[in-house]
C-alpha atoms as a PDB file:
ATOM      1  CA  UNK A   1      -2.964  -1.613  -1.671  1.00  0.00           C
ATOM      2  CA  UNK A   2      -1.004   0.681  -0.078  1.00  0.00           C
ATOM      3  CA  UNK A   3       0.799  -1.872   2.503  1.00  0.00           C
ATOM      4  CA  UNK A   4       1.575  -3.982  -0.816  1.00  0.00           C
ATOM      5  CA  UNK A   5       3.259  -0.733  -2.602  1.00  0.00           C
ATOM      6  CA  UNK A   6       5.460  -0.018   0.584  1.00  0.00           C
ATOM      7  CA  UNK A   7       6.386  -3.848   0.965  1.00  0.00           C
ATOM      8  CA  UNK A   8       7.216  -3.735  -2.458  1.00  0.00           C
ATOM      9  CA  UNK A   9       9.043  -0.249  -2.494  1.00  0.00           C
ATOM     10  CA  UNK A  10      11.163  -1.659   0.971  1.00  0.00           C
ATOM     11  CA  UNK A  11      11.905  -4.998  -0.713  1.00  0.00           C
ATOM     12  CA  UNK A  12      10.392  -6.549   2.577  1.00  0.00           C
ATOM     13  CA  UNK A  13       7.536  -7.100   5.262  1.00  0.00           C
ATOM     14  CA  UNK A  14       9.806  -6.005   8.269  1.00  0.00           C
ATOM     15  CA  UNK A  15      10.946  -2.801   6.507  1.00  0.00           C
ATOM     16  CA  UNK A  16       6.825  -2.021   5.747  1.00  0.00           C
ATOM     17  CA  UNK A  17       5.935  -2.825   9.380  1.00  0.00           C
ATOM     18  CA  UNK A  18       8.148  -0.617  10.347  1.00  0.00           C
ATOM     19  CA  UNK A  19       7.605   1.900   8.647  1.00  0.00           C
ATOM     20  CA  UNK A  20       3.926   1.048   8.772  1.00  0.00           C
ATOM     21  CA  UNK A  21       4.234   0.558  12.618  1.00  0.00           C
ATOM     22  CA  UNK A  22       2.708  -2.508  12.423  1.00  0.00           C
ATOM     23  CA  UNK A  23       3.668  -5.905  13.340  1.00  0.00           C
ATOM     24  CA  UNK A  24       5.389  -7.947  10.165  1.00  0.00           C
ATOM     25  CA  UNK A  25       2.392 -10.892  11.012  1.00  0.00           C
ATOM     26  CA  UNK A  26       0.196  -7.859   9.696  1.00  0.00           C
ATOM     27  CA  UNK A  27       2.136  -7.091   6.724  1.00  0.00           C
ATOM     28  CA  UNK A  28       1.601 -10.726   6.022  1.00  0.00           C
ATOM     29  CA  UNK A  29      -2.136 -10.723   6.682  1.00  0.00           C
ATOM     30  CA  UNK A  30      -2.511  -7.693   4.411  1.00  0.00           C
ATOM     31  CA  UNK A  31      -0.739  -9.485   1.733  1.00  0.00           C
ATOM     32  CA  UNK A  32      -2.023 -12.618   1.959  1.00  0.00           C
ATOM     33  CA  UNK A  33      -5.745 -10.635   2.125  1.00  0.00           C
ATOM     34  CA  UNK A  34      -4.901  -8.728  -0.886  1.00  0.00           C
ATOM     35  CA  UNK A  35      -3.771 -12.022  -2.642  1.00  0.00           C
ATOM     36  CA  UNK A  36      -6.566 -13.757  -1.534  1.00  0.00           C
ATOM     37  CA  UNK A  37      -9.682 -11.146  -3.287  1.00  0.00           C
ATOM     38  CA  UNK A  38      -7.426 -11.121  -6.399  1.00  0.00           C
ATOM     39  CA  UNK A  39      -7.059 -14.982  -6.777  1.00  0.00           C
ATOM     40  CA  UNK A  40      -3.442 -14.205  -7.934  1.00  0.00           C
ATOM     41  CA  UNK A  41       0.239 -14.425  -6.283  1.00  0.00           C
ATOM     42  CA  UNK A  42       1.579 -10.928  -6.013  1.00  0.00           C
ATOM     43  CA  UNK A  43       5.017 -11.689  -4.550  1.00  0.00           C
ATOM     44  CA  UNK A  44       7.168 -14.706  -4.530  1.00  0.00           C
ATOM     45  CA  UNK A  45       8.309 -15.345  -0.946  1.00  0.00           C
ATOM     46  CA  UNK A  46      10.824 -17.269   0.902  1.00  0.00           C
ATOM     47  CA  UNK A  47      12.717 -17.747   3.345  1.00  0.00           C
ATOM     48  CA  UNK A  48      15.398 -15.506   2.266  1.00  0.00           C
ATOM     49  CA  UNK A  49      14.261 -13.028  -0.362  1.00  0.00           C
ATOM     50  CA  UNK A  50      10.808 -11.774  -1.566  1.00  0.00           C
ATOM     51  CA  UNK A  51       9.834 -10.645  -4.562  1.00  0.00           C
ATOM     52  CA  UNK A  52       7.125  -9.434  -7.155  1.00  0.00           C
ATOM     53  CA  UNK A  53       5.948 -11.553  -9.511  1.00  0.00           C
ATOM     54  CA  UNK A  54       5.340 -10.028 -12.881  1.00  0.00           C
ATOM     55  CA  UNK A  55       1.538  -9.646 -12.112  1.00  0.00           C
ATOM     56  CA  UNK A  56       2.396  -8.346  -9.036  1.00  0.00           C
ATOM     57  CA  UNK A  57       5.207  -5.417 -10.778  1.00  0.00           C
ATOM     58  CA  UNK A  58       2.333  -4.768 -13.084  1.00  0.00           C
ATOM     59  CA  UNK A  59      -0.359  -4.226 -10.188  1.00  0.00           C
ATOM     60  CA  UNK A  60       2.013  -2.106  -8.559  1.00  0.00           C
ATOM     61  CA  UNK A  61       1.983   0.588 -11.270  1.00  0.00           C
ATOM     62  CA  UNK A  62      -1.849   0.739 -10.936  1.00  0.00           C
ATOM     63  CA  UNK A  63      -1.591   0.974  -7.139  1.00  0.00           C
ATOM     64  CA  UNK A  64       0.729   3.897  -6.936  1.00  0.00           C
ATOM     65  CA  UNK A  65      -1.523   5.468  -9.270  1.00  0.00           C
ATOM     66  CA  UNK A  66      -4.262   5.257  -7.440  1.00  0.00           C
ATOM     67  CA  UNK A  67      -2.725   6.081  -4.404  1.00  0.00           C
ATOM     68  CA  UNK A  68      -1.483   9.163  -5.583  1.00  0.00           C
ATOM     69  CA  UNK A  69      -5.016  10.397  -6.885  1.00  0.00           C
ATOM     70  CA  UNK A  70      -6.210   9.060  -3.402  1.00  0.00           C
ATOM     71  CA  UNK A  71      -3.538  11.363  -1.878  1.00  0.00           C
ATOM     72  CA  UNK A  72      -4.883  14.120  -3.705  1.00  0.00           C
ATOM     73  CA  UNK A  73      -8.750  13.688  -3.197  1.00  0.00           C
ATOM     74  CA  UNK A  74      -7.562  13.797   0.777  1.00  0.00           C
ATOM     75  CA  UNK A  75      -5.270  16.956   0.061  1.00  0.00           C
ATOM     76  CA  UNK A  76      -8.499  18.648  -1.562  1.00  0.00           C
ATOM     77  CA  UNK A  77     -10.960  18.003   1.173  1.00  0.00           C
ATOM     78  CA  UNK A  78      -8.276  19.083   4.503  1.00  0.00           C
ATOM     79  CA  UNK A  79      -7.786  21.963   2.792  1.00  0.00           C
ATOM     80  CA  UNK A  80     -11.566  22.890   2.241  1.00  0.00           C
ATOM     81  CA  UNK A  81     -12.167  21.694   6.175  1.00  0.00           C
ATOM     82  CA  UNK A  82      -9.279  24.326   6.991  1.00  0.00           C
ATOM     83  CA  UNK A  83     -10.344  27.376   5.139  1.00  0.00           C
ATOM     84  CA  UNK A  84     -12.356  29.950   7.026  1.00  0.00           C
ATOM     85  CA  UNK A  85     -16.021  28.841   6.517  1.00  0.00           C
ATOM     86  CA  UNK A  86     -19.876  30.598   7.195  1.00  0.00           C
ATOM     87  CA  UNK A  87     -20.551  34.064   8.552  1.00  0.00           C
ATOM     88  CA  UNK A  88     -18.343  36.084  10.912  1.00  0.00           C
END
């Protein structure tokens, strides 16, 4: 999910990869992966221009979503593993 919400935030797989620093064949395999389990286009692709299709705009509202409460749940354990802990 989150290599589809950065493809689809950078309007493109060779923006993501680098970003991602990963190779754009990745981007693709993540996409077409992603596709794949959900049985459903997510973005229209040629050989020019990309973009969502209207399932895919509407799974990319969840995805954020649940990034950003992924985010969190990550924030809330570092900063449990970095506080002082047992007997001194």
């Amino acid at each position: 999910m989150s290599v589809f919400a950065r493809v689809a935030d950078l309007g493109s797989f060779t923006a993501a990869a680098k970003e991602l620093r990963i190779s754009p064949t990745m981007i693709g395999k993540h996409i077409r992966f992603l596709e794949d389990r959900l049985g459903s286009q997510l973005i229209n692709r040629s050989t020019r221009r990309q973009g969502l299709t209207e399932l895919g705009r509407n799974y990319l509202d969840h995805c954020k979503h649940l990034l950003v409460e992924a985010e969190a749940g990550d924030a809330l354990v570092e900063e449990a593993l970095s506080a002082p802990r047992g007997r001194l």
